[in-house]
ModelCIF file with pLDDT and N, C-alpha, C, O atoms, coordinates in Angstrom:
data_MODEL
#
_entry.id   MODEL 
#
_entity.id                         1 
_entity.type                       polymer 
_entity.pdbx_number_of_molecules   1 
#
_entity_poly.entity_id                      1 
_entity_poly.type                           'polypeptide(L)' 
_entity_poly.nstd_linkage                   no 
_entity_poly.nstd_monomer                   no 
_entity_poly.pdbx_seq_one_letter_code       
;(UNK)(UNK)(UNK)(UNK)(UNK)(UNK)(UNK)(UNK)(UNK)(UNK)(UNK)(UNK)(UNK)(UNK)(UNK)(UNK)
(UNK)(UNK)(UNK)(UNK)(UNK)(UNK)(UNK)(UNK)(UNK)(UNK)(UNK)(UNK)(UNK)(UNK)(UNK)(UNK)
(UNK)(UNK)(UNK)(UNK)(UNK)(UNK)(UNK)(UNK)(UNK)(UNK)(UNK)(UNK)(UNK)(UNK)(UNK)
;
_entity_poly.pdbx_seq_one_letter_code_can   XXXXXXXXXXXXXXXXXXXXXXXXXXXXXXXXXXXXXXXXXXXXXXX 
_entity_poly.pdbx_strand_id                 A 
#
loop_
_entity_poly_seq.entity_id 
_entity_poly_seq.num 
_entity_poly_seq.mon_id 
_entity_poly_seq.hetero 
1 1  UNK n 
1 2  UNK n 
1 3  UNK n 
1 4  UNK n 
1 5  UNK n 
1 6  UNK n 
1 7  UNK n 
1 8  UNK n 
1 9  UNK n 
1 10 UNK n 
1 11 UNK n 
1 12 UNK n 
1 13 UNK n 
1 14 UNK n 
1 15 UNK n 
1 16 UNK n 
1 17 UNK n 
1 18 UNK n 
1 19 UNK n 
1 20 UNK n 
1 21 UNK n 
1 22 UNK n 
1 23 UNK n 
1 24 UNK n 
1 25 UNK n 
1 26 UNK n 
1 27 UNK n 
1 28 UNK n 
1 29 UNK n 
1 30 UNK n 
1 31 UNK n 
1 32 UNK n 
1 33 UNK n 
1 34 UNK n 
1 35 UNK n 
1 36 UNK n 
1 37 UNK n 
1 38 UNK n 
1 39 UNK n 
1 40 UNK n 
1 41 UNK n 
1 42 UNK n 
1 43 UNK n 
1 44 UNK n 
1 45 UNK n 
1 46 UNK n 
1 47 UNK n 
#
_struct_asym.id          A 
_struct_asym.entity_id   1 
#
loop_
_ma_qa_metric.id 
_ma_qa_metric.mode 
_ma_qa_metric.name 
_ma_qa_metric.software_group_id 
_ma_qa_metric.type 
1 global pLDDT . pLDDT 
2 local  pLDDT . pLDDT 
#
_ma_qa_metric_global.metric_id      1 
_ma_qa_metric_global.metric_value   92.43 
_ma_qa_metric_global.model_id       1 
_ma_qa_metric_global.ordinal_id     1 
#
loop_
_ma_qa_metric_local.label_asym_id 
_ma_qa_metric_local.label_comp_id 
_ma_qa_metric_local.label_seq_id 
_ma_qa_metric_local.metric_id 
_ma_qa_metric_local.metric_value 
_ma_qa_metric_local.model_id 
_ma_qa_metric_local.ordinal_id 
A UNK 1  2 95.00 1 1  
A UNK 2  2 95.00 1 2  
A UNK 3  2 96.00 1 3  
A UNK 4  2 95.00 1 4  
A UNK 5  2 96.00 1 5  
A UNK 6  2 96.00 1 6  
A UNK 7  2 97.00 1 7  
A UNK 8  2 96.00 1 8  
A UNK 9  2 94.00 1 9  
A UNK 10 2 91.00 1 10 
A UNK 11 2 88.00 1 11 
A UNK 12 2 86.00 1 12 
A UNK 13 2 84.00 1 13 
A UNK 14 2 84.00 1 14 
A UNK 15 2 89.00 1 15 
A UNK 16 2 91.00 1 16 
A UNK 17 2 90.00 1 17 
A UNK 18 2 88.00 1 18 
A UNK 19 2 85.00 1 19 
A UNK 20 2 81.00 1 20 
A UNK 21 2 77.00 1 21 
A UNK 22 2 79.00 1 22 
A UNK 23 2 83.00 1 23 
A UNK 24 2 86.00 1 24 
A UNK 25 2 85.00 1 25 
A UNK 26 2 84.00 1 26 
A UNK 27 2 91.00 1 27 
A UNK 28 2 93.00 1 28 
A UNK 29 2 96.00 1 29 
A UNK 30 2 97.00 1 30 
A UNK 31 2 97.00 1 31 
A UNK 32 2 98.00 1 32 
A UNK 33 2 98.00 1 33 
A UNK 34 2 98.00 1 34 
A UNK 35 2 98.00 1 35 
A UNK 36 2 98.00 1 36 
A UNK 37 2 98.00 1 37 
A UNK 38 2 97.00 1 38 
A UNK 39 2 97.00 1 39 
A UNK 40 2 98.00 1 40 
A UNK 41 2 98.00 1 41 
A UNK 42 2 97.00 1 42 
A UNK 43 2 97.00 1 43 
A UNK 44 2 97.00 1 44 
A UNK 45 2 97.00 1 45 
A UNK 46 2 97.00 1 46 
A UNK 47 2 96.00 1 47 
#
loop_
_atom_site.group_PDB 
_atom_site.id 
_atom_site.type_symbol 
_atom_site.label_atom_id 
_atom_site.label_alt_id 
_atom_site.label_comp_id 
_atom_site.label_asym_id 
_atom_site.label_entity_id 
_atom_site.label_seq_id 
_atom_site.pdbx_PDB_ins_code 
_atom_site.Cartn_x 
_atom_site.Cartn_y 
_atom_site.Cartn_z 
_atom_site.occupancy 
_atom_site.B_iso_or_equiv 
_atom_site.pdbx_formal_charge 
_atom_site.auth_seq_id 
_atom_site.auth_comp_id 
_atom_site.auth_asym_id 
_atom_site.auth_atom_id 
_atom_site.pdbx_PDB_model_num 
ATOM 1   N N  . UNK A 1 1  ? -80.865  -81.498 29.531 1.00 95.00 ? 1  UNK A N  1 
ATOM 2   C CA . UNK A 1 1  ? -80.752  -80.208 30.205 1.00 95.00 ? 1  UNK A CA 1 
ATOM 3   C C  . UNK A 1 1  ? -81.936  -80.104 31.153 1.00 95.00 ? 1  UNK A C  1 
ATOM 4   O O  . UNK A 1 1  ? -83.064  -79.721 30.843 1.00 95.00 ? 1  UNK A O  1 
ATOM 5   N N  . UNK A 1 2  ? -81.531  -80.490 32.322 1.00 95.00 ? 2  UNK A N  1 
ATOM 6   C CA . UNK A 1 2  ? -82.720  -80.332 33.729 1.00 95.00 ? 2  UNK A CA 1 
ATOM 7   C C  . UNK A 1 2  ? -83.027  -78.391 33.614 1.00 95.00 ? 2  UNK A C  1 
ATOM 8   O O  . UNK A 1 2  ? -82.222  -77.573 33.167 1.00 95.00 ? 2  UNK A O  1 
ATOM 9   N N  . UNK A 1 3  ? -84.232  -78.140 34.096 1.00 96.00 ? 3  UNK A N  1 
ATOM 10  C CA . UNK A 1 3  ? -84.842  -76.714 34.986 1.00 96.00 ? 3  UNK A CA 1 
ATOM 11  C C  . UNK A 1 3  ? -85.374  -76.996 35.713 1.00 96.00 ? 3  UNK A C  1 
ATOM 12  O O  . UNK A 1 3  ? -86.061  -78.016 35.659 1.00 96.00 ? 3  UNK A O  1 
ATOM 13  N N  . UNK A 1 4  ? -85.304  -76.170 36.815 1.00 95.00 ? 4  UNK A N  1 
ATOM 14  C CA . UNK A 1 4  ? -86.405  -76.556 37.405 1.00 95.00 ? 4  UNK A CA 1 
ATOM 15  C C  . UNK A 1 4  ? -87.465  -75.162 37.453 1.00 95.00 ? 4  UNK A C  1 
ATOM 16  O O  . UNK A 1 4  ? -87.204  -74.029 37.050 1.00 95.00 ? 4  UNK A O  1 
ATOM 17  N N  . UNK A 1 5  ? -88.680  -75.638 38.057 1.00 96.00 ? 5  UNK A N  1 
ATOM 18  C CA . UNK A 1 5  ? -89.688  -74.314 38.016 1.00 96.00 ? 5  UNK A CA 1 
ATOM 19  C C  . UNK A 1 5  ? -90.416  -74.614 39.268 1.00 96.00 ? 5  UNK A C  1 
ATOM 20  O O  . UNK A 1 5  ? -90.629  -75.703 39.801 1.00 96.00 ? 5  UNK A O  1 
ATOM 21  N N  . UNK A 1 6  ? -90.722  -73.525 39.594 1.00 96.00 ? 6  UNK A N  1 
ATOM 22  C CA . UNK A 1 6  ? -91.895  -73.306 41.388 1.00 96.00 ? 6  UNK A CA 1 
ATOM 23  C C  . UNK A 1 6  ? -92.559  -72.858 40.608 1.00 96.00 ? 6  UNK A C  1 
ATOM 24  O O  . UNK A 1 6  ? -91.919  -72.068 39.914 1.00 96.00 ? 6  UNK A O  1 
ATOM 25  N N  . UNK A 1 7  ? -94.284  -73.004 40.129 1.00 97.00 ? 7  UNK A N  1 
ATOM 26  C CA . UNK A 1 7  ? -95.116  -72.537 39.918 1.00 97.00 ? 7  UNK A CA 1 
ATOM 27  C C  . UNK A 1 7  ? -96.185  -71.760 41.101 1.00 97.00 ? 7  UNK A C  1 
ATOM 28  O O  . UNK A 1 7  ? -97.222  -71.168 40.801 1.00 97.00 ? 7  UNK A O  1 
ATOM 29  N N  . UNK A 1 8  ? -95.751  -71.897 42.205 1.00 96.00 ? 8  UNK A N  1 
ATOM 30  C CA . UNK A 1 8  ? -96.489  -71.531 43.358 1.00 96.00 ? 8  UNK A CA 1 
ATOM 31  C C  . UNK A 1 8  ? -95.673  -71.097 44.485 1.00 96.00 ? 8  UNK A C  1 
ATOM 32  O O  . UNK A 1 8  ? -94.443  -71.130 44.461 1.00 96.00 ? 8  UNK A O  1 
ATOM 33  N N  . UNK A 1 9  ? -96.332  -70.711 45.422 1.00 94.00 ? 9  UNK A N  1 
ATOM 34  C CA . UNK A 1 9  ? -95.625  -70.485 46.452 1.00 94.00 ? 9  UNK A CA 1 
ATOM 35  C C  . UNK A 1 9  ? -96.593  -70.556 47.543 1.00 94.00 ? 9  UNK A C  1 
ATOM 36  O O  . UNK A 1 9  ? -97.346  -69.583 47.569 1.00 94.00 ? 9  UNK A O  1 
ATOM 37  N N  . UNK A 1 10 ? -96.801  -71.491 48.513 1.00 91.00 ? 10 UNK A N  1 
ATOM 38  C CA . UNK A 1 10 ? -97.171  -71.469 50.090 1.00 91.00 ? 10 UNK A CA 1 
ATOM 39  C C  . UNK A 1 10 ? -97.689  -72.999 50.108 1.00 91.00 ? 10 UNK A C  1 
ATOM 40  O O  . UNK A 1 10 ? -97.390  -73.733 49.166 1.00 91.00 ? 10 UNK A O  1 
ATOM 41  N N  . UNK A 1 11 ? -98.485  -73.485 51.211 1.00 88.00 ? 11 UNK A N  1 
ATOM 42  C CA . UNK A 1 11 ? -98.957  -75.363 51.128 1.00 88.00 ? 11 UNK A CA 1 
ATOM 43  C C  . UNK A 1 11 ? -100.201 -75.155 52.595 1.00 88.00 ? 11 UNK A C  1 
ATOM 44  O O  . UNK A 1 11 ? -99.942  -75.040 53.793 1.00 88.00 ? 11 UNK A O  1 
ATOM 45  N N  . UNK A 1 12 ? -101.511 -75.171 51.914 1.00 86.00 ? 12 UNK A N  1 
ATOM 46  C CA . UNK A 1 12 ? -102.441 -74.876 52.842 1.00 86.00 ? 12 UNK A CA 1 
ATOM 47  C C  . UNK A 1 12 ? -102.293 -76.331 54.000 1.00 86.00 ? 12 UNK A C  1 
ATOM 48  O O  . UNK A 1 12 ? -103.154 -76.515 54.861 1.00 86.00 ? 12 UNK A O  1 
ATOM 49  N N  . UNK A 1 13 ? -100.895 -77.414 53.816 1.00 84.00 ? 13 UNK A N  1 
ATOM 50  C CA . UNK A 1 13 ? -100.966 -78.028 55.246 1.00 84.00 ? 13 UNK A CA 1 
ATOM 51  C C  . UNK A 1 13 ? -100.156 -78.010 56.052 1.00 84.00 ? 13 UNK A C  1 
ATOM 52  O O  . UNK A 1 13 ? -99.314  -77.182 55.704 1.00 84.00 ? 13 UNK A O  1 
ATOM 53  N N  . UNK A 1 14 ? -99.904  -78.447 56.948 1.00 84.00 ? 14 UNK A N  1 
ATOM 54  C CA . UNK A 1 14 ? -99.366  -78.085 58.474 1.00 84.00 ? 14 UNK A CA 1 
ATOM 55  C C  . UNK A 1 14 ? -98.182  -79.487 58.520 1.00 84.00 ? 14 UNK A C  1 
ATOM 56  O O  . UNK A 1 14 ? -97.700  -79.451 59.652 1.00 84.00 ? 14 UNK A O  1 
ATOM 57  N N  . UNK A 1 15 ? -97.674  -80.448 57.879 1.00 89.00 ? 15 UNK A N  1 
ATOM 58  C CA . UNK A 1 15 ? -97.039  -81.375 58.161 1.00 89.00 ? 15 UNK A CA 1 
ATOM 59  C C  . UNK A 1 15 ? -95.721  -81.045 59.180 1.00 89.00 ? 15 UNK A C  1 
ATOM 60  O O  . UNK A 1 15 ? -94.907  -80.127 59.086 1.00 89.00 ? 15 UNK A O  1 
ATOM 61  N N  . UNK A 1 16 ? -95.812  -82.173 60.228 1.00 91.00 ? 16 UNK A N  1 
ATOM 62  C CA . UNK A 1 16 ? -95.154  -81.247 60.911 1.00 91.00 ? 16 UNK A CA 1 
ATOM 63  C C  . UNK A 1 16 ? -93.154  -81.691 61.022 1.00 91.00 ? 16 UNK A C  1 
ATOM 64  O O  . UNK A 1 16 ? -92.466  -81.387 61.997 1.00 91.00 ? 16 UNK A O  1 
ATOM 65  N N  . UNK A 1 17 ? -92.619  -82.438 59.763 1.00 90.00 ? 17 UNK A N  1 
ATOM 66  C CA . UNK A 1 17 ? -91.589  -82.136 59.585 1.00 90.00 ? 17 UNK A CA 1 
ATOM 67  C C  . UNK A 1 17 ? -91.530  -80.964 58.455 1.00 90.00 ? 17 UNK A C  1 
ATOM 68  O O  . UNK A 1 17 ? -90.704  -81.107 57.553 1.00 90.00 ? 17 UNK A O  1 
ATOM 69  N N  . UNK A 1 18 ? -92.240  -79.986 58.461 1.00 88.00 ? 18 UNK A N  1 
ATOM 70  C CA . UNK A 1 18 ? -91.756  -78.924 56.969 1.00 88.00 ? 18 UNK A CA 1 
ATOM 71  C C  . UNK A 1 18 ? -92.182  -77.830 57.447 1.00 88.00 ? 18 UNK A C  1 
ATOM 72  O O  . UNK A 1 18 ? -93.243  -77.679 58.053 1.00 88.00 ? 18 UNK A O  1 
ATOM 73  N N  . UNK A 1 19 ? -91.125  -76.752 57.123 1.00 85.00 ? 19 UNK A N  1 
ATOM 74  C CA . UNK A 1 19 ? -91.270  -75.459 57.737 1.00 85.00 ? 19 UNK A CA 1 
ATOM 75  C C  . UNK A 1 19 ? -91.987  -74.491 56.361 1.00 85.00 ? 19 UNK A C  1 
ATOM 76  O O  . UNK A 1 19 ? -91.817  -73.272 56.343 1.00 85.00 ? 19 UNK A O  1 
ATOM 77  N N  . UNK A 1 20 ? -92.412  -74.870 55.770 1.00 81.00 ? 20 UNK A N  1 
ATOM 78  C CA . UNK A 1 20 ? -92.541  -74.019 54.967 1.00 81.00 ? 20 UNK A CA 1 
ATOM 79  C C  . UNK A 1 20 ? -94.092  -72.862 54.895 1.00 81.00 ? 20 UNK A C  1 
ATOM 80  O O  . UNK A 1 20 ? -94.247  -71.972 54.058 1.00 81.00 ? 20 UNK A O  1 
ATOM 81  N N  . UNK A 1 21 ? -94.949  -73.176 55.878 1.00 77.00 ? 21 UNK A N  1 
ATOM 82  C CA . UNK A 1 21 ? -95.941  -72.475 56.458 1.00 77.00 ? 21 UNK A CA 1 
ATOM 83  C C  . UNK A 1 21 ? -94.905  -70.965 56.899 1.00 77.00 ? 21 UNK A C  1 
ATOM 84  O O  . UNK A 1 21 ? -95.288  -69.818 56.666 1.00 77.00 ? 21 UNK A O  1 
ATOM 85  N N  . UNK A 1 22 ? -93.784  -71.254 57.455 1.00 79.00 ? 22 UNK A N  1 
ATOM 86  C CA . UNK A 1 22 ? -92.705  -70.186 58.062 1.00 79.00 ? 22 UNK A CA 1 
ATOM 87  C C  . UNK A 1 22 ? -92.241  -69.442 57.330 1.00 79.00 ? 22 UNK A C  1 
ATOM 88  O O  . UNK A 1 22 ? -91.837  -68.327 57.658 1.00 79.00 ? 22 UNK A O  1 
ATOM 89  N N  . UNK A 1 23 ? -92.206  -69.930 56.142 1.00 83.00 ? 23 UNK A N  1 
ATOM 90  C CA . UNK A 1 23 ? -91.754  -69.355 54.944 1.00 83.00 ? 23 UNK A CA 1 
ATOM 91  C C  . UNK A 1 23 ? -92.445  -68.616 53.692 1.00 83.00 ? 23 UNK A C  1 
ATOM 92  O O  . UNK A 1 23 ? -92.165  -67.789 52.824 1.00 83.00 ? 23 UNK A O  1 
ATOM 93  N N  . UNK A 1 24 ? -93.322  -69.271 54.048 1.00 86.00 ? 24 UNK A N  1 
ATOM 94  C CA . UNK A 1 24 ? -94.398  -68.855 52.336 1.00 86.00 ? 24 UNK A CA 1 
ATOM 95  C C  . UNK A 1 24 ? -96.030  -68.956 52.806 1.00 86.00 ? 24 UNK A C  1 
ATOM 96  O O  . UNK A 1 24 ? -96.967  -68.949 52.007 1.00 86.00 ? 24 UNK A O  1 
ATOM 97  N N  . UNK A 1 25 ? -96.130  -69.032 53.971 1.00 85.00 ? 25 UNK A N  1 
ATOM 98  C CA . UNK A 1 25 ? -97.306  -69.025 54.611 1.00 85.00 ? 25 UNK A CA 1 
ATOM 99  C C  . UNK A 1 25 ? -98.141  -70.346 54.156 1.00 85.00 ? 25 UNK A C  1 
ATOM 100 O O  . UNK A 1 25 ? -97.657  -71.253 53.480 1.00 85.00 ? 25 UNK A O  1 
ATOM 101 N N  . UNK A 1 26 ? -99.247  -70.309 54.558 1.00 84.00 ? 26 UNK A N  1 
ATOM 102 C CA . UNK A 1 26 ? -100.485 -71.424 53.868 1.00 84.00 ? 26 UNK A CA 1 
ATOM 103 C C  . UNK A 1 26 ? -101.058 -70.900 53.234 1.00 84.00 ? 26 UNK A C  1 
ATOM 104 O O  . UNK A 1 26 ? -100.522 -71.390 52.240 1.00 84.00 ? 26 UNK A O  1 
ATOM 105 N N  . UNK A 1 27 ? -102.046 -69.998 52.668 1.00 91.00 ? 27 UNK A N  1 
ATOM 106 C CA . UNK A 1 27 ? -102.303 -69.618 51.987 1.00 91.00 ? 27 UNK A CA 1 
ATOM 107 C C  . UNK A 1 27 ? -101.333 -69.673 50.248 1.00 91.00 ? 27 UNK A C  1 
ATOM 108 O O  . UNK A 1 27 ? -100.434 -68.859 50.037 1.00 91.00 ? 27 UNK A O  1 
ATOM 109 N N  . UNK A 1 28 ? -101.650 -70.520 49.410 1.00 93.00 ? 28 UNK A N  1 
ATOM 110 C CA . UNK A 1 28 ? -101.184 -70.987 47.990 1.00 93.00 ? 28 UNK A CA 1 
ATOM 111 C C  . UNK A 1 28 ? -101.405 -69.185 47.723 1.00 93.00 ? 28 UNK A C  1 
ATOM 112 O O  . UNK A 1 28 ? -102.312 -68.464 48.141 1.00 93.00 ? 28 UNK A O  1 
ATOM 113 N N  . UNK A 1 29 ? -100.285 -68.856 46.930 1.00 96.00 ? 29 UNK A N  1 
ATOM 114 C CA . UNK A 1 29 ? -100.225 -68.322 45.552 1.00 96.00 ? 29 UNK A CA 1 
ATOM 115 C C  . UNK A 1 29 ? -99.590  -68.596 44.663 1.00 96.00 ? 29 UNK A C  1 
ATOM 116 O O  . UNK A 1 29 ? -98.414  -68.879 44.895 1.00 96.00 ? 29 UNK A O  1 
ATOM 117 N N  . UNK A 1 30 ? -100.067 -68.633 43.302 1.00 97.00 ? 30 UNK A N  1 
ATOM 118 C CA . UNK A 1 30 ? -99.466  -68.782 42.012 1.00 97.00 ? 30 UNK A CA 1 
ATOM 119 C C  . UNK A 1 30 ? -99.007  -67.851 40.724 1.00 97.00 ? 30 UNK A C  1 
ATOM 120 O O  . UNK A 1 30 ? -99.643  -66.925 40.220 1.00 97.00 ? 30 UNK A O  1 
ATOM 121 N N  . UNK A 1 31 ? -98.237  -68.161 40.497 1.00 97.00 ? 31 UNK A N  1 
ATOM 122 C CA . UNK A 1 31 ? -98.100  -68.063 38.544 1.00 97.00 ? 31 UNK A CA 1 
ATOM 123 C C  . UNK A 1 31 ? -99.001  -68.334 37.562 1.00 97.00 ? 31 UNK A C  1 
ATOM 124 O O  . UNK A 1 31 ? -99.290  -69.461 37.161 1.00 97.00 ? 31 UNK A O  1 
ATOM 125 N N  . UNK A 1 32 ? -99.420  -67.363 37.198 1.00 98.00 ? 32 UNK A N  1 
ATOM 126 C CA . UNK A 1 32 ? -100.620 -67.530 36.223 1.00 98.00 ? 32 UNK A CA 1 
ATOM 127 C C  . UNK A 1 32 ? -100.463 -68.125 34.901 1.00 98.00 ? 32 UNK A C  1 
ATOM 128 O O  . UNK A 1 32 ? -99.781  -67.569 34.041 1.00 98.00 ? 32 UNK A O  1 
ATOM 129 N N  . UNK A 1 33 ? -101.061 -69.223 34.703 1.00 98.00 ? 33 UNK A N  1 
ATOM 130 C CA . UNK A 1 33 ? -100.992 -70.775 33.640 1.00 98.00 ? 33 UNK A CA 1 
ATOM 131 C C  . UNK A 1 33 ? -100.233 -70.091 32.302 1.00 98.00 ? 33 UNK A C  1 
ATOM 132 O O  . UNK A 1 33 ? -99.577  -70.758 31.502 1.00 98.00 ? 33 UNK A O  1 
ATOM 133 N N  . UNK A 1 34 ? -100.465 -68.495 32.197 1.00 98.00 ? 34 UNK A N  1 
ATOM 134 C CA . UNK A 1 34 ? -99.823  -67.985 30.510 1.00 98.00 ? 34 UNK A CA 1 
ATOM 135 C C  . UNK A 1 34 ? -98.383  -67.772 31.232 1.00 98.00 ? 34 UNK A C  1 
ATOM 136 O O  . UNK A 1 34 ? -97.384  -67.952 30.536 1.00 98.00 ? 34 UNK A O  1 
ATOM 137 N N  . UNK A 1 35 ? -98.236  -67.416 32.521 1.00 98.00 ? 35 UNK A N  1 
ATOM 138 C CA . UNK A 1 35 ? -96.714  -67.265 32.601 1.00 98.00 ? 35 UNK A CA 1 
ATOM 139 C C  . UNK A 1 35 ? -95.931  -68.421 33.245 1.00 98.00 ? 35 UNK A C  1 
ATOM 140 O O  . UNK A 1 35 ? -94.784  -68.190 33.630 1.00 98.00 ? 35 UNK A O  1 
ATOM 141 N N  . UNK A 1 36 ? -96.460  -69.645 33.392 1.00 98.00 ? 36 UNK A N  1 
ATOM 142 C CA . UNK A 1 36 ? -95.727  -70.526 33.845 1.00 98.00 ? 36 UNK A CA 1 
ATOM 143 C C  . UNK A 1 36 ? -95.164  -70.946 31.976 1.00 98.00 ? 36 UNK A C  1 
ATOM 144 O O  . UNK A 1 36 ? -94.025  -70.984 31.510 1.00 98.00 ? 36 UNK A O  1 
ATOM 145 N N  . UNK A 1 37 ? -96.591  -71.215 31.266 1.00 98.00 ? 37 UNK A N  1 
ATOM 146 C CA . UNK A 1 37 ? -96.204  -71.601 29.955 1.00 98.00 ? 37 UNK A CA 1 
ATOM 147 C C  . UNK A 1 37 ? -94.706  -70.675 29.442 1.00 98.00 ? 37 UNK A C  1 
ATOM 148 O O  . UNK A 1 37 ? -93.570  -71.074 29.187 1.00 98.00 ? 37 UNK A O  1 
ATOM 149 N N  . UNK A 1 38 ? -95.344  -69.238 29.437 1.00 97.00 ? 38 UNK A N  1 
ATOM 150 C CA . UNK A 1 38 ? -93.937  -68.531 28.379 1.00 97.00 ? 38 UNK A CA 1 
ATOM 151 C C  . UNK A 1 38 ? -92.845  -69.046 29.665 1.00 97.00 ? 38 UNK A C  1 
ATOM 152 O O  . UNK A 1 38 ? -91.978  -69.658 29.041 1.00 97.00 ? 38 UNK A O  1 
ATOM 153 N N  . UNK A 1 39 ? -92.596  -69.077 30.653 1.00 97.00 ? 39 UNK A N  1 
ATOM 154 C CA . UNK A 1 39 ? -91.133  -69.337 31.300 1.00 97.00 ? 39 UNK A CA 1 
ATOM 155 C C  . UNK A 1 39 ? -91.417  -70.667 30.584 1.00 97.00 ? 39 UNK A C  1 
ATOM 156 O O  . UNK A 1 39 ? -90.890  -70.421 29.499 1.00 97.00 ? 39 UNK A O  1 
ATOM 157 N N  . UNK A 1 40 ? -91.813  -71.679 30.498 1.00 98.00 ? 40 UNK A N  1 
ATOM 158 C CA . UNK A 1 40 ? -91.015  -73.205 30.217 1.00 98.00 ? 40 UNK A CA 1 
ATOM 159 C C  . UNK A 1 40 ? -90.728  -73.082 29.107 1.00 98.00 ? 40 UNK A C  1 
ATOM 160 O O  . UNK A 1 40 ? -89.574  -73.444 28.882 1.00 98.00 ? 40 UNK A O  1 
ATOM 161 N N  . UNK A 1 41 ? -91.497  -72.566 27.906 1.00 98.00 ? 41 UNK A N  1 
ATOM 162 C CA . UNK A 1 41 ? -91.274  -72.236 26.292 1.00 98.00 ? 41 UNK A CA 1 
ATOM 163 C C  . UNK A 1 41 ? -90.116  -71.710 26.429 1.00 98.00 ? 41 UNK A C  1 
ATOM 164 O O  . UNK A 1 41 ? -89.338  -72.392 25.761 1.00 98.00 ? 41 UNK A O  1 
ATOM 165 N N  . UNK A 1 42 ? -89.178  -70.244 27.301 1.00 97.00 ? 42 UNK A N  1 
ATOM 166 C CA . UNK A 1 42 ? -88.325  -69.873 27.420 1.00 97.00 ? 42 UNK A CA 1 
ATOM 167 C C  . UNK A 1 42 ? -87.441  -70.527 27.371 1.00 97.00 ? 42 UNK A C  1 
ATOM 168 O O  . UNK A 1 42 ? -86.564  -70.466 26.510 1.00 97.00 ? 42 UNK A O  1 
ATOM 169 N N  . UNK A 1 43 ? -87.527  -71.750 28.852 1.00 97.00 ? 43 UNK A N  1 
ATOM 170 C CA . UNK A 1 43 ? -86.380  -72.506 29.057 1.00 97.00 ? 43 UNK A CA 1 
ATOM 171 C C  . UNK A 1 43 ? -86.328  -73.944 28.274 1.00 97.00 ? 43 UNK A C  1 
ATOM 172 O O  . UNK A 1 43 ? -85.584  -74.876 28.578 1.00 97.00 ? 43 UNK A O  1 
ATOM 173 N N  . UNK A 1 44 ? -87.306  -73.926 27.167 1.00 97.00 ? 44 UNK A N  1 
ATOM 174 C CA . UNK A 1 44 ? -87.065  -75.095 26.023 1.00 97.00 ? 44 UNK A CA 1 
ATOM 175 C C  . UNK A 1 44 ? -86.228  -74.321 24.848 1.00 97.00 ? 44 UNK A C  1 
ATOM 176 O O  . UNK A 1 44 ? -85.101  -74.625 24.458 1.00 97.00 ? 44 UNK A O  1 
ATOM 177 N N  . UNK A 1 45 ? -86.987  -73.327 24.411 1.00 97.00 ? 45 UNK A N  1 
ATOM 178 C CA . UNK A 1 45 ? -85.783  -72.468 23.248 1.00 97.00 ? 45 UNK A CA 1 
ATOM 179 C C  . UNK A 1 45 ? -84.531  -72.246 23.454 1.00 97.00 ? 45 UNK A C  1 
ATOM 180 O O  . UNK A 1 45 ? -83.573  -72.733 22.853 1.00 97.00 ? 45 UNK A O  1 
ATOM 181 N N  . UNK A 1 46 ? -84.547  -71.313 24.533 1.00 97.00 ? 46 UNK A N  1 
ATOM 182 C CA . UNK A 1 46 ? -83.472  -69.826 24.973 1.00 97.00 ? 46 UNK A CA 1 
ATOM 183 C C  . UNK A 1 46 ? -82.747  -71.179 25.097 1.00 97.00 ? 46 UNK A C  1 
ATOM 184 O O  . UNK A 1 46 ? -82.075  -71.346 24.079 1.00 97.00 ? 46 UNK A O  1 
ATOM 185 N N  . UNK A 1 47 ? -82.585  -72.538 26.229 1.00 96.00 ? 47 UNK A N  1 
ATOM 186 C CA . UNK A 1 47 ? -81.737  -73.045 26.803 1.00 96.00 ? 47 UNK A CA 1 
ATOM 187 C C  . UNK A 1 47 ? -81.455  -74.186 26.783 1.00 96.00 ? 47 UNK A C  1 
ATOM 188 O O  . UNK A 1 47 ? -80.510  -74.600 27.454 1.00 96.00 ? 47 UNK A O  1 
#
């Protein structure tokens, strides 16, 4: 049983096949390490 998980969202580089500066800016933010844990614990029990 695959999940997948984004623990983050943005990529402080500029590569220039990837739009994702457009999308989620450069500046990284994250999921804080206790809530990445309870979501994967989630999706090992619950699923």
């Amino acid at each position: 049983r695959e999940m997948s998980i984004h623990t983050s969202r943005g990529c402080p580089f500029s590569c220039v096949f990837c739009s994702n500066p457009s999308l989620h800016g450069k500046k990284v933010r994250a999921y804080s390490v206790d809530r990445v844990i309870s979501e994967v614990k989630a999706m090992k029990y619950q699923h």
